[in-house]
Every structure is written in C-alpha cells, then in structure tokens.
PDB file of N, CA and C in Angstrom:
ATOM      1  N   UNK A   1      10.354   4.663  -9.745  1.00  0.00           N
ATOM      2  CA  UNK A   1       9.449   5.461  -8.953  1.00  0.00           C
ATOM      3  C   UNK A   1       9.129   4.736  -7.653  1.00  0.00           C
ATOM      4  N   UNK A   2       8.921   5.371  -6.549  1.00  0.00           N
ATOM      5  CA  UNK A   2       8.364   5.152  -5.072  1.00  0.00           C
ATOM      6  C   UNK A   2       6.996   3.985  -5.235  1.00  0.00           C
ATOM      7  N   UNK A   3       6.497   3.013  -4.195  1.00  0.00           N
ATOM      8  CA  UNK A   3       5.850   2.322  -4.723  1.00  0.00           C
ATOM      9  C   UNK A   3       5.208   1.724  -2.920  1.00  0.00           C
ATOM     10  N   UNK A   4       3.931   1.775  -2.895  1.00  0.00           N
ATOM     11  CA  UNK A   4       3.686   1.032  -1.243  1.00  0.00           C
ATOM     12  C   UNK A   4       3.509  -0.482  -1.557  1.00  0.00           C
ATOM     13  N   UNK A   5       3.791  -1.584  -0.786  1.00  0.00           N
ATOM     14  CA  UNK A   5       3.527  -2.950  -0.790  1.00  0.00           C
ATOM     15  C   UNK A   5       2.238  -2.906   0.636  1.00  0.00           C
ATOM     16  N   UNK A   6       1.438  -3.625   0.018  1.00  0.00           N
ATOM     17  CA  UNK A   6       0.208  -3.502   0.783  1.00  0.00           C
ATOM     18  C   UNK A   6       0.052  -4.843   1.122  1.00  0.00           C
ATOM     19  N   UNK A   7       0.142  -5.268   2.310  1.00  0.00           N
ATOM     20  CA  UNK A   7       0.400  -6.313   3.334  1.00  0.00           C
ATOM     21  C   UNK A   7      -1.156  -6.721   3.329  1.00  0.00           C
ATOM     22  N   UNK A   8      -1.463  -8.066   2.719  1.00  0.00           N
ATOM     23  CA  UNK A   8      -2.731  -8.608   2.752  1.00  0.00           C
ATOM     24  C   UNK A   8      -2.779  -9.431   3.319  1.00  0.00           C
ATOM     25  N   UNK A   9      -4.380  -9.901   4.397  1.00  0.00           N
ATOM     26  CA  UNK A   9      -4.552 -11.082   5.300  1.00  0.00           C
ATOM     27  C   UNK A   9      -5.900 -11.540   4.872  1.00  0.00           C
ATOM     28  N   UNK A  10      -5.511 -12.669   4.480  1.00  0.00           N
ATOM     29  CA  UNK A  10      -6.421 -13.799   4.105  1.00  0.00           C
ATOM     30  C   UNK A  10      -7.692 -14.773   4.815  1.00  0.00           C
ATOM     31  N   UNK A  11      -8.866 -14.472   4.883  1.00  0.00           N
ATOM     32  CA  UNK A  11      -9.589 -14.616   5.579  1.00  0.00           C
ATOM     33  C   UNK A  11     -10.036 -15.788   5.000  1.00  0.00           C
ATOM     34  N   UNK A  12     -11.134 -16.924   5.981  1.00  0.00           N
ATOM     35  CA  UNK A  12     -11.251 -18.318   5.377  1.00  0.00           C
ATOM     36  C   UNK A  12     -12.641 -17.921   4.678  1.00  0.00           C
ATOM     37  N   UNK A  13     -13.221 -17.024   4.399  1.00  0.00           N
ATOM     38  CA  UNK A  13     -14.126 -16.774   3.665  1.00  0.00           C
ATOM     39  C   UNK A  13     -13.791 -16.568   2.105  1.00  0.00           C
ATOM     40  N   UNK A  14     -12.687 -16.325   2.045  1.00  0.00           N
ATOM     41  CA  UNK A  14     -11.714 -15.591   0.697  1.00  0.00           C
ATOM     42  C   UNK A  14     -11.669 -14.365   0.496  1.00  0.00           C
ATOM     43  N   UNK A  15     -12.280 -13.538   1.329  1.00  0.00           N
ATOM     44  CA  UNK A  15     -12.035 -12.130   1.611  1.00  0.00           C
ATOM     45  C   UNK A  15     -10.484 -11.806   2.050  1.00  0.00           C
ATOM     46  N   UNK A  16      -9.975 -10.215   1.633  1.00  0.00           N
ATOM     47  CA  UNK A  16      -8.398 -10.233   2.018  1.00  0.00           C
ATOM     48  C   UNK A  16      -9.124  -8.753   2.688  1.00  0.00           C
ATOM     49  N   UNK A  17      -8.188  -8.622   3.767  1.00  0.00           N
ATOM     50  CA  UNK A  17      -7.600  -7.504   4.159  1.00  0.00           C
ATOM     51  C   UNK A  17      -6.631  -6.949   4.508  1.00  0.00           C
ATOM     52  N   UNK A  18      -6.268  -5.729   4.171  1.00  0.00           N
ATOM     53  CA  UNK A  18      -5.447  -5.115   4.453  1.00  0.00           C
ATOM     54  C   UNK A  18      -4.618  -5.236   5.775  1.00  0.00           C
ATOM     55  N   UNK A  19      -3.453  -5.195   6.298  1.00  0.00           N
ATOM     56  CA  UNK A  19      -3.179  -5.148   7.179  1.00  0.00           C
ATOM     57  C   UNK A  19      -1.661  -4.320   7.872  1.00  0.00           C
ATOM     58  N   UNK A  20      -1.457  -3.312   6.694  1.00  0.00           N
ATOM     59  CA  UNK A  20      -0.297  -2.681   6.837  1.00  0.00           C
ATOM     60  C   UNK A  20       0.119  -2.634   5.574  1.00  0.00           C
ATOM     61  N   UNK A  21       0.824  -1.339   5.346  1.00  0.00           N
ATOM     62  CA  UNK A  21       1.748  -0.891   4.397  1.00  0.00           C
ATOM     63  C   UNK A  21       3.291  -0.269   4.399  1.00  0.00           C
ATOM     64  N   UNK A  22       3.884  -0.354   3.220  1.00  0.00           N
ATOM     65  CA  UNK A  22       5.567  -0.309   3.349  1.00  0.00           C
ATOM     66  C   UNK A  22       6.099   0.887   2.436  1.00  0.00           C
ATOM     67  N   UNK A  23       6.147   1.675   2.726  1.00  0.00           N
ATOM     68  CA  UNK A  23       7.236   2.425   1.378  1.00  0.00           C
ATOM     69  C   UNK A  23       7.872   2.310   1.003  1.00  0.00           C
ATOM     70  N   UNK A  24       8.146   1.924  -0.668  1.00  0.00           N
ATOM     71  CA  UNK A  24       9.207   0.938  -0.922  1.00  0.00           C
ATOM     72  C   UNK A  24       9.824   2.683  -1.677  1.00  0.00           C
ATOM     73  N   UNK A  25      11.044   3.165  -1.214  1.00  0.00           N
ATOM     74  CA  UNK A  25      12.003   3.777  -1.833  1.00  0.00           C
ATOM     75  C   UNK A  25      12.789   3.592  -2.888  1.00  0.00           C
ATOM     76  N   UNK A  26      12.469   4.390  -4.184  1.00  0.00           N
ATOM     77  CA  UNK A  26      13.010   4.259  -5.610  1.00  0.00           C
ATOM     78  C   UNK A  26      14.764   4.570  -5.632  1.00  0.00           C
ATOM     79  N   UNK A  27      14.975   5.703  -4.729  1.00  0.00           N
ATOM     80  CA  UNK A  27      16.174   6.203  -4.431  1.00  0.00           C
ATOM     81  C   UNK A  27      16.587   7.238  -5.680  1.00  0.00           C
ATOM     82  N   UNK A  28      15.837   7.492  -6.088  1.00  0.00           N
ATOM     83  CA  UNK A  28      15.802   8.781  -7.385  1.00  0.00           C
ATOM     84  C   UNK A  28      15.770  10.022  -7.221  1.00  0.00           C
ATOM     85  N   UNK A  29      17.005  10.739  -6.910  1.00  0.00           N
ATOM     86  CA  UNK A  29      16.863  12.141  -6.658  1.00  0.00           C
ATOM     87  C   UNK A  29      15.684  12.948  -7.350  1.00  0.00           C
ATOM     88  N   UNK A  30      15.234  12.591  -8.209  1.00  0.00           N
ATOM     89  CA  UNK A  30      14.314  13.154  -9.420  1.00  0.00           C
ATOM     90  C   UNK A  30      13.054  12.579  -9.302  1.00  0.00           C
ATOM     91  N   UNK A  31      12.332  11.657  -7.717  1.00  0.00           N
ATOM     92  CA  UNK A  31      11.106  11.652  -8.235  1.00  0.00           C
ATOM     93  C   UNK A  31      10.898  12.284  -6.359  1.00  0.00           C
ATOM     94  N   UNK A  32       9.827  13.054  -6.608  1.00  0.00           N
ATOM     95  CA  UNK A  32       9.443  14.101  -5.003  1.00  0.00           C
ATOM     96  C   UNK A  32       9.381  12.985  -4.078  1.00  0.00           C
ATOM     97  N   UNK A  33       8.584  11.585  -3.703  1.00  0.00           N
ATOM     98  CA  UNK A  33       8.671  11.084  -3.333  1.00  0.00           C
ATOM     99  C   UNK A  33       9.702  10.249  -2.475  1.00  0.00           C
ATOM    100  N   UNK A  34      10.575  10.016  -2.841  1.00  0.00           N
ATOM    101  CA  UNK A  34      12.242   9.445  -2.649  1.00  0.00           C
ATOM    102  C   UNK A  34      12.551  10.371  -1.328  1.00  0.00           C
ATOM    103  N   UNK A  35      13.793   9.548  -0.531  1.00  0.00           N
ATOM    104  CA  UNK A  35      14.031   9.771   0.879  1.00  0.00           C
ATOM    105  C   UNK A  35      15.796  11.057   0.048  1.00  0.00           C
ATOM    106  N   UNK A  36      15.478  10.335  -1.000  1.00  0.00           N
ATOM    107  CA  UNK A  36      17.015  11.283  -1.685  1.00  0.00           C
ATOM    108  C   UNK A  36      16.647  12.507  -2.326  1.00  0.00           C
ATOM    109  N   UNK A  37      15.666  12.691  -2.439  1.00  0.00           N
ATOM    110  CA  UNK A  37      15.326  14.169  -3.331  1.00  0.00           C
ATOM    111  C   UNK A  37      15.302  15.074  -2.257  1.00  0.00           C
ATOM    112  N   UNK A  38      15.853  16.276  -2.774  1.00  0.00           N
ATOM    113  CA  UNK A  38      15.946  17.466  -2.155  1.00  0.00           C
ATOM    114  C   UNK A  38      14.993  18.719  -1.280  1.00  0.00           C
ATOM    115  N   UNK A  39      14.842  18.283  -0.165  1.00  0.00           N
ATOM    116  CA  UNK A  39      13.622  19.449   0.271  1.00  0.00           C
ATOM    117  C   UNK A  39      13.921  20.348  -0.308  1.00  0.00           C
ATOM    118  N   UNK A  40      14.846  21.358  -0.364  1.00  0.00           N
ATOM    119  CA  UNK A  40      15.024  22.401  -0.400  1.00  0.00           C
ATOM    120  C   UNK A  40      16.276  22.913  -1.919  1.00  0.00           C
ATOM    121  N   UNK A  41      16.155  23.361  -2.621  1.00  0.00           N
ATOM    122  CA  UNK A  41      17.014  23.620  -3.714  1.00  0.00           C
ATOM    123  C   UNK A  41      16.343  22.956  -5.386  1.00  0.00           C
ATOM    124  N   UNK A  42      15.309  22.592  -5.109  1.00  0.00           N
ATOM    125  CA  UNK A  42      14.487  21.721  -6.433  1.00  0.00           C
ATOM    126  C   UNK A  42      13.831  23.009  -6.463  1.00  0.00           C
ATOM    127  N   UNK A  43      14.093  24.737  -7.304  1.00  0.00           N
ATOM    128  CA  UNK A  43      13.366  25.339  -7.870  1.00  0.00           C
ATOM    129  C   UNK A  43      12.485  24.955  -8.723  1.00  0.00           C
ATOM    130  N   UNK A  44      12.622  24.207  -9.902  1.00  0.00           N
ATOM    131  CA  UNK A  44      11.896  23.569 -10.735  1.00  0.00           C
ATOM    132  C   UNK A  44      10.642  22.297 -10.480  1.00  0.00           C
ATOM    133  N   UNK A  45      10.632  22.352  -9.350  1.00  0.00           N
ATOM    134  CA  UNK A  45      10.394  20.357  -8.895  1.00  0.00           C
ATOM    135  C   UNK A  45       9.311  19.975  -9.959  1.00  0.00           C
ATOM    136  N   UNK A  46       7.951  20.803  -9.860  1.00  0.00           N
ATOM    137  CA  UNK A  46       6.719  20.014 -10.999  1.00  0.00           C
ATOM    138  C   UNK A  46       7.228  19.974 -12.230  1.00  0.00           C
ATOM    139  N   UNK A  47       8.094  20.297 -12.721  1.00  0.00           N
ATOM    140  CA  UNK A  47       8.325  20.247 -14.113  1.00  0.00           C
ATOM    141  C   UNK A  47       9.513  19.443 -13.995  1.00  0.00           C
ATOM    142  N   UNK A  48      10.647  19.331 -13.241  1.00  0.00           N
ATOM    143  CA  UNK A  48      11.572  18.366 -13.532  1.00  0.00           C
ATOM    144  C   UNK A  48      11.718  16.994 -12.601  1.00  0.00           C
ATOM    145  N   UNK A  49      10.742  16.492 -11.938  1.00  0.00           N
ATOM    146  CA  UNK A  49      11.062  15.873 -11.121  1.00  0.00           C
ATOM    147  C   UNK A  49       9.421  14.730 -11.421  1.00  0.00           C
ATOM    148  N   UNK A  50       9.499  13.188 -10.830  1.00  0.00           N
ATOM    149  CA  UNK A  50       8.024  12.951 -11.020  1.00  0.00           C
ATOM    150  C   UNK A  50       7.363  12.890 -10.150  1.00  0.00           C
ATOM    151  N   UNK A  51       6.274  13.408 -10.168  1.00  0.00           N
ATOM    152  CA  UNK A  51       5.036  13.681  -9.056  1.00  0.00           C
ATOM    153  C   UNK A  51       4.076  12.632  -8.910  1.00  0.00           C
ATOM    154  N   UNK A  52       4.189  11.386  -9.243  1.00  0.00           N
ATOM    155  CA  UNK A  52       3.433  10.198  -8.741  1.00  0.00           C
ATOM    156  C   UNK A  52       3.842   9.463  -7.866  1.00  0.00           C
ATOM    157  N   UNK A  53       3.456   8.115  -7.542  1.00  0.00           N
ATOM    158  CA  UNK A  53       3.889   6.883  -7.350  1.00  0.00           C
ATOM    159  C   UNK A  53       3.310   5.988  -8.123  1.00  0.00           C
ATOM    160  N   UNK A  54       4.247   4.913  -8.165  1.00  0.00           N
ATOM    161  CA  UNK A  54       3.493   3.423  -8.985  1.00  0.00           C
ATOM    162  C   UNK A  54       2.450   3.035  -8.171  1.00  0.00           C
ATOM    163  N   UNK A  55       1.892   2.272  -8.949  1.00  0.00           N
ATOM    164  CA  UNK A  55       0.454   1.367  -8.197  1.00  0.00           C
ATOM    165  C   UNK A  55       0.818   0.886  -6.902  1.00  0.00           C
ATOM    166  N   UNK A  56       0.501   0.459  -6.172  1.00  0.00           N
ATOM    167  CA  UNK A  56       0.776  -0.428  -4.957  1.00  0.00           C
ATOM    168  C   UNK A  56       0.675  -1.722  -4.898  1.00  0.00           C
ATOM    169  N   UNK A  57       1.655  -2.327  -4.608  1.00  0.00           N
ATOM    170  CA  UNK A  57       1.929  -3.746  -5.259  1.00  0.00           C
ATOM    171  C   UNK A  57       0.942  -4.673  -3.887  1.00  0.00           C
ATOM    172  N   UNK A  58       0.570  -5.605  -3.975  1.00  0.00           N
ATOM    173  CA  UNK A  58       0.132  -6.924  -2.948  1.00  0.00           C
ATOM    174  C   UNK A  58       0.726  -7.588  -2.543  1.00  0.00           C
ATOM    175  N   UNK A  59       1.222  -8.062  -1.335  1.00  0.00           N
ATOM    176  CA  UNK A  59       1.706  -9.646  -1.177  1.00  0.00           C
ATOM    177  C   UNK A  59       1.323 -10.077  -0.168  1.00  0.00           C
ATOM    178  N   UNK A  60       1.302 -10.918   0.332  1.00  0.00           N
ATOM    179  CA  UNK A  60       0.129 -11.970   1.087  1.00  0.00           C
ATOM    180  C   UNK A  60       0.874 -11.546   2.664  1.00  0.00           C
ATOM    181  N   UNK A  61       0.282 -11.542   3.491  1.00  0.00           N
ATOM    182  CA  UNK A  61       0.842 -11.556   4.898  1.00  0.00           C
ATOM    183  C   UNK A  61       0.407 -12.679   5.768  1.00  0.00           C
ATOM    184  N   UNK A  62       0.147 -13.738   5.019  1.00  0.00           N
ATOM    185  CA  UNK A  62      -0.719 -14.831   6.041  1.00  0.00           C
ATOM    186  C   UNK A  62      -2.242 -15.194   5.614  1.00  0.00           C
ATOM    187  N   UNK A  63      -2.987 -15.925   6.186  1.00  0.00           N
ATOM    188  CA  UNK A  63      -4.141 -16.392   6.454  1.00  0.00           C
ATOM    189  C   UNK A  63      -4.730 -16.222   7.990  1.00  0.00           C
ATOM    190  N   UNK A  64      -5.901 -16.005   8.324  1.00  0.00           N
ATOM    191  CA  UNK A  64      -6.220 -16.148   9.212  1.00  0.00           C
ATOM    192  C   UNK A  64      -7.245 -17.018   9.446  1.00  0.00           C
ATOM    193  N   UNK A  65      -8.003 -17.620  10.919  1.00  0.00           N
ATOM    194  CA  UNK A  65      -8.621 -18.607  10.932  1.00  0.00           C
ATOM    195  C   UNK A  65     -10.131 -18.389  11.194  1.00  0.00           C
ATOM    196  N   UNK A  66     -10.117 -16.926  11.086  1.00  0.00           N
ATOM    197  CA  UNK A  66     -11.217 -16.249  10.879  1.00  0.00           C
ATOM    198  C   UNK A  66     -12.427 -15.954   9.640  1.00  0.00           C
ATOM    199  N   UNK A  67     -13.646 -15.847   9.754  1.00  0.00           N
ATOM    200  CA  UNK A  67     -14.173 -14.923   8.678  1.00  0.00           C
ATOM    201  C   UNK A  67     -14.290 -13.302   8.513  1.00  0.00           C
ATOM    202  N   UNK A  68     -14.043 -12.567   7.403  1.00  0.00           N
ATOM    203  CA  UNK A  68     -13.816 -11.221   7.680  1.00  0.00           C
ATOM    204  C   UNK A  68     -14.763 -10.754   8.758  1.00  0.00           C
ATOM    205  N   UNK A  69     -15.064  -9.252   8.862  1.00  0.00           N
ATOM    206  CA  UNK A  69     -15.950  -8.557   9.447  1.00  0.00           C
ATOM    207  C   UNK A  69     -17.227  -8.982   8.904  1.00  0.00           C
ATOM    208  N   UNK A  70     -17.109  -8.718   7.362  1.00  0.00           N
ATOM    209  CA  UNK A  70     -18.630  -8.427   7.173  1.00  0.00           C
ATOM    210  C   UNK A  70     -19.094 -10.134   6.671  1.00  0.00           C
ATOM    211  N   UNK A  71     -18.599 -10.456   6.617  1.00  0.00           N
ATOM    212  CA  UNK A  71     -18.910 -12.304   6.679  1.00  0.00           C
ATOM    213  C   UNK A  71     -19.646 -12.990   8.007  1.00  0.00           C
ATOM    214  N   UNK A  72     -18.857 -12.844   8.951  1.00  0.00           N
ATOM    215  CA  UNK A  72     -19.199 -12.813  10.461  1.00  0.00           C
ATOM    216  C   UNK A  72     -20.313 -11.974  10.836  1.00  0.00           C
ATOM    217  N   UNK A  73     -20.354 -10.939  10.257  1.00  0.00           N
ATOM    218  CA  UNK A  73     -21.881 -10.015  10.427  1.00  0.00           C
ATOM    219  C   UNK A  73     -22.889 -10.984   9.369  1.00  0.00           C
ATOM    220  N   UNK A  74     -22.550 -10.610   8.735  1.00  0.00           N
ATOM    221  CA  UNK A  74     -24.159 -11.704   7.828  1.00  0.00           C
ATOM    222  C   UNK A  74     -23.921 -12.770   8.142  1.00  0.00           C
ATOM    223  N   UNK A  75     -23.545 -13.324   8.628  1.00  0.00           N
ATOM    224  CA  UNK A  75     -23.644 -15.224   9.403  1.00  0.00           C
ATOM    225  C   UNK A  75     -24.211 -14.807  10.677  1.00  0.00           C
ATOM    226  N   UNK A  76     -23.946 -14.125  11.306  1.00  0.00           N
ATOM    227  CA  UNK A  76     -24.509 -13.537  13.020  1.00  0.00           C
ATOM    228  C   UNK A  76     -26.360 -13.197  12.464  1.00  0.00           C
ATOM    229  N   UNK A  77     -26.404 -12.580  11.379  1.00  0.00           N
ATOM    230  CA  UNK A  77     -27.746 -12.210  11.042  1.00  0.00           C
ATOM    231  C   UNK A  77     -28.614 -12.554  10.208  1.00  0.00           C
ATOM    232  N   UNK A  78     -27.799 -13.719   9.790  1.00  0.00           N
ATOM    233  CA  UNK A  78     -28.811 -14.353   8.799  1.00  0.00           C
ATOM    234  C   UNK A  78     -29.968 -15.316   8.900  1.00  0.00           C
ATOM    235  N   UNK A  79     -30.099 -15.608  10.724  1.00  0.00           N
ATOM    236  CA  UNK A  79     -30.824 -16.723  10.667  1.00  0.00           C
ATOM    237  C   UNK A  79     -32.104 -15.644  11.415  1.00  0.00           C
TER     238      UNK A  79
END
C-alpha cells in the first residue's frame, strides 16, 4: 500500500517538526492510491481495490540550532 515519509526537524529543545512530505508509491494496480491504478475502467474500485494508505512513516531530516516556535515563545515570556 501507498505510504507518506514525513521529513522531521529536530529542534535543540527536543521538539520535532515537520518539514515536508514524500509519497512513497506501492505500484499496485489494485490500491486507488498508486500512480498505476486506473482512472478510468475500475467499475468496481470500493470493493476491489484498497482505499487506504499505511501510517506515515518518520525519518529525521536534520537538527536545527534553534528552539521550536513555541519554546522560543515561552522563553521570550517567561520572565
């Protein structure tokens, strides 16, 4: 099944954020998702074909030398 990799950035607080995502292509004529399944000629599609995606996987995109947003906001306002 189709699956996004979600590009995480590592903040020196230990907060992650997001910073981009990937569509990772199953190549399965049979799941709707896929760049190979058929616009047009899948009479059947909800019943023969799968209508999800997998979870969305993580992998690290770096560190930065920053603190997140909301870290940097409550340090700006805490005193």
């Amino acid at each position: 099944m189709c699956y996004y990799t979600v590009q995480l950035l590592m903040h020196t607080c230990g907060h992650e954020k997001p910073s981009g995502r990937t569509k990772v292509d199953c190549g399965a004529r049979r799941c709707k998702y896929s760049a190979t399944h058929p616009e047009s000629g899948c009479s059947n599609c909800v019943n023969t074909c799968r209508q999800w995606m997998l979870q969305p996987q993580s992998v690290s995109a770096g560190s930065s030398p920053t603190l997140c947003f909301h870290c940097a906001h409550a340090r700006r306002y805490a005193t």
